[in-house]
Protein backbone atom coordinates (compact mmCIF):
# COMPACT_ATOMS: atom_id res chain seq x y z
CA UNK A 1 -88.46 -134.08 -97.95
CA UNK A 2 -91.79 -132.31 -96.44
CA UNK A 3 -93.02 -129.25 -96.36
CA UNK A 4 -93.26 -126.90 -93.66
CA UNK A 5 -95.49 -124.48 -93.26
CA UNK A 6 -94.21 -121.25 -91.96
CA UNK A 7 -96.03 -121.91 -87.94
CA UNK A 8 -93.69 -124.73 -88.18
CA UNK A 9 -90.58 -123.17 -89.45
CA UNK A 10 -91.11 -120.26 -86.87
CA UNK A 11 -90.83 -123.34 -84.40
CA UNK A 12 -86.68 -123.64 -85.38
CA UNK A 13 -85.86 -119.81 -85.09
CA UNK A 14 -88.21 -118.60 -81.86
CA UNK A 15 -87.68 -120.51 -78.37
CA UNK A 16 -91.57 -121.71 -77.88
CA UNK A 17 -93.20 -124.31 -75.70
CA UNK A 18 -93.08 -127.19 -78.66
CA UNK A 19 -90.49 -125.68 -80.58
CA UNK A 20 -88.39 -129.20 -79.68
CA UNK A 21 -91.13 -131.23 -81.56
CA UNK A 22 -90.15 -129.40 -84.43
CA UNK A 23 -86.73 -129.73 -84.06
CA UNK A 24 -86.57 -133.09 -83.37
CA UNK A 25 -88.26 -133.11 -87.15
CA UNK A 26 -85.91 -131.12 -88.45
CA UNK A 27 -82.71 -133.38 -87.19
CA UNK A 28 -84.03 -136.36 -88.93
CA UNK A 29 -85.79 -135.46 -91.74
CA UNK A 30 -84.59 -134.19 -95.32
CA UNK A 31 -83.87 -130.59 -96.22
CA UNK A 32 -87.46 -128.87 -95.23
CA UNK A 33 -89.44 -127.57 -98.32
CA UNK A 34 -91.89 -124.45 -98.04
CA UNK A 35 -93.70 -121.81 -99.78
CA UNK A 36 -92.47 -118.46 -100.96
CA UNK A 37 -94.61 -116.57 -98.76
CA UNK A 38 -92.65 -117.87 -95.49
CA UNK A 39 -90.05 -115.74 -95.84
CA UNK A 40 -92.35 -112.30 -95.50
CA UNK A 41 -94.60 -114.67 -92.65
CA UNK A 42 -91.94 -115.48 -90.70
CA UNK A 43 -90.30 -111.95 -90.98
CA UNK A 44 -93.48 -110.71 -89.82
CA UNK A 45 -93.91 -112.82 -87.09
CA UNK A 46 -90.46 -111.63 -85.94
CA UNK A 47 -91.33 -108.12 -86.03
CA UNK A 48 -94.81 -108.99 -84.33
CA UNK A 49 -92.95 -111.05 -81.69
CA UNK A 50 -90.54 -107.86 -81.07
CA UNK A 51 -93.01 -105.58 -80.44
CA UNK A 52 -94.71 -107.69 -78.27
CA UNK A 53 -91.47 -107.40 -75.91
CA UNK A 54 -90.99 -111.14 -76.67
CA UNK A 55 -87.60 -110.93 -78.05
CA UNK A 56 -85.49 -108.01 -77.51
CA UNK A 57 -84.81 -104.98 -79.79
CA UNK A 58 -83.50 -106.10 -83.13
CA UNK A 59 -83.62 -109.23 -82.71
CA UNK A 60 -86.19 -109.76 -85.11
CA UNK A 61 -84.12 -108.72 -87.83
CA UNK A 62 -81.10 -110.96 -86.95
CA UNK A 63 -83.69 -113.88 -87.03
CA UNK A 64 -84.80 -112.69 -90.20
CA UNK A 65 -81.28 -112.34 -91.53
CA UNK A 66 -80.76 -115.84 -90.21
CA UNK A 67 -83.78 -117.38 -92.30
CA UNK A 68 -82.75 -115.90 -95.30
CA UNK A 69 -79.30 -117.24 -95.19
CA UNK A 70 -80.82 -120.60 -94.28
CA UNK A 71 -82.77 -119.94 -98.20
CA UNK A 72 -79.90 -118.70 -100.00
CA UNK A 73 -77.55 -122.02 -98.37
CA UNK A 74 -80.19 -123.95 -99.63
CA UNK A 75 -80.51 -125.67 -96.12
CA UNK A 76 -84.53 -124.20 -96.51
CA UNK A 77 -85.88 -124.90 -100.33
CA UNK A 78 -88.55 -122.37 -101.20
CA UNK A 79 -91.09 -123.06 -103.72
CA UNK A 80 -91.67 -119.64 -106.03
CA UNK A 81 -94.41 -118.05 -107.39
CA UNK A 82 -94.99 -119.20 -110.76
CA UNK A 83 -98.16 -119.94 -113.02
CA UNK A 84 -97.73 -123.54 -112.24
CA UNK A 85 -98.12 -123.11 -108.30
CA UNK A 86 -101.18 -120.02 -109.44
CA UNK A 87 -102.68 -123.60 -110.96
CA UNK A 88 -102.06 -125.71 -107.92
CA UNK A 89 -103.53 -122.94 -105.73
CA UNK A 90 -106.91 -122.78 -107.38
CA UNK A 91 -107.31 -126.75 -107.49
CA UNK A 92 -106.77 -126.45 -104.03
CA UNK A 93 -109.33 -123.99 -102.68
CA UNK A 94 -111.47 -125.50 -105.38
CA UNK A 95 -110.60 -129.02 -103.56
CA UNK A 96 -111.37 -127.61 -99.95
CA UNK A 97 -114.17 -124.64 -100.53
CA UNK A 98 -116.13 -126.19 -103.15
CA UNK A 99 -115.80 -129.87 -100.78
CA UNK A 100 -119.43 -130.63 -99.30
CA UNK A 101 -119.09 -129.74 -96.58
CA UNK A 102 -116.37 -127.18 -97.21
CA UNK A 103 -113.15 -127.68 -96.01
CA UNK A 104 -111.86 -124.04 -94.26
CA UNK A 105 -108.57 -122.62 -95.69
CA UNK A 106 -107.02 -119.66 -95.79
CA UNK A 107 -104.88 -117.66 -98.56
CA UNK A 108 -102.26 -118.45 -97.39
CA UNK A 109 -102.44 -121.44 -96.52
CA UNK A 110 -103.46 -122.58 -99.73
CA UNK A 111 -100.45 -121.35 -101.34
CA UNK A 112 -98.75 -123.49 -98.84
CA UNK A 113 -100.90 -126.90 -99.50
CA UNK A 114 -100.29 -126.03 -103.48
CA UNK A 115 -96.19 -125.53 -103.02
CA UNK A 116 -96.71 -128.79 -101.31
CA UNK A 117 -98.24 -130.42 -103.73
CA UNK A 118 -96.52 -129.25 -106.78
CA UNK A 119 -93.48 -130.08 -105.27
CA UNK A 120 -94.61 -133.44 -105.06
CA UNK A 121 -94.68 -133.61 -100.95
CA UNK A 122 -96.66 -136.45 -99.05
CA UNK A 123 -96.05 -134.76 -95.33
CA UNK A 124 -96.94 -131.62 -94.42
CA UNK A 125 -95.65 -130.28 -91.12
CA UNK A 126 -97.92 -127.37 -89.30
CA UNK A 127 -98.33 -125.58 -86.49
CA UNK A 128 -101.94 -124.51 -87.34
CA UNK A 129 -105.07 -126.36 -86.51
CA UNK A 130 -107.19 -125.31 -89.62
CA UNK A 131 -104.16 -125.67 -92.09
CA UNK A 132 -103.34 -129.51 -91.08
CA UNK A 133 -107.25 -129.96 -91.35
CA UNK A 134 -107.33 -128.89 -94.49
CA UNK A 135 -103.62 -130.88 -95.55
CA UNK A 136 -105.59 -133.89 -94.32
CA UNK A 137 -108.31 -133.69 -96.26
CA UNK A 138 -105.39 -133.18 -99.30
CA UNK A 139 -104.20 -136.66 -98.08
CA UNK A 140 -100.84 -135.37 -96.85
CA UNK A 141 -99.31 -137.17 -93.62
CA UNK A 142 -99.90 -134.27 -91.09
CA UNK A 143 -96.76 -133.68 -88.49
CA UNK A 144 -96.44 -133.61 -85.35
């Protein structure tokens, strides 16, 4: 399995230029593993992307509806909130921030690096420049 960050899971639901990338990942890989915060990211992102006139009205919400039903089949595993992952999460800002010289990451994305890890992941798939810096310097194998 890997995890995938919520940039890259937006890349199976929303037509975008690399979206097939992503896909292509998704058709050959295991059952993609991700944080609990992707499902209020990526329903977010929908909304954002709807208001934007970039999908049409109420779309976002069938796209939502569609990613949660992807959670509760099981065909997305989500990673919870628990004081286990609260650990994980400090070692890893303490890992990047406290790294001379410091290694930018965002909330966010270190709850994403730390349901990685505690999950036991070696790959890491991203959309975002910063967050596959920082995955790096975690020693994850960064994709695409």
């Amino acid at each position: 399995m890997a995890h995938w960050d919520t940039s890259a899971l937006l890349k199976l639901f929303l037509a975008e230029a690399d979206s097939s990338a992503f896909a292509a990942l998704a058709a050959v890989g295991s059952t993609p593993v991700t944080a609990f915060i992707a499902r209020y990211e990526a329903h977010a992102a929908f909304l954002r992307r709807e208001g934007e006139g970039a999908l049409i009205e109420g779309e976002a919400d069938l796209l939502y509806l569609d990613l949660l039903a992807d959670f509760a089949n099981e065909d997305i595993v989500e990673v919870s909130l628990t004081p286990a992952l609260e650990a994980e999460y400090d070692e890893v800002l303490r890992n990047c921030l406290l790294y001379s010289p410091p290694v930018f990451v965002r909330t966010n994305d270190a709850l994403h690096l730390a349901a990685a890890r505690l999950a036991g992941e070696k790959v890491f798939i991203s959309a975002d420049s910063r967050q596959r810096a920082a995955a790096e310097h975690l020693g994850f194998t960064v994709l695409p």
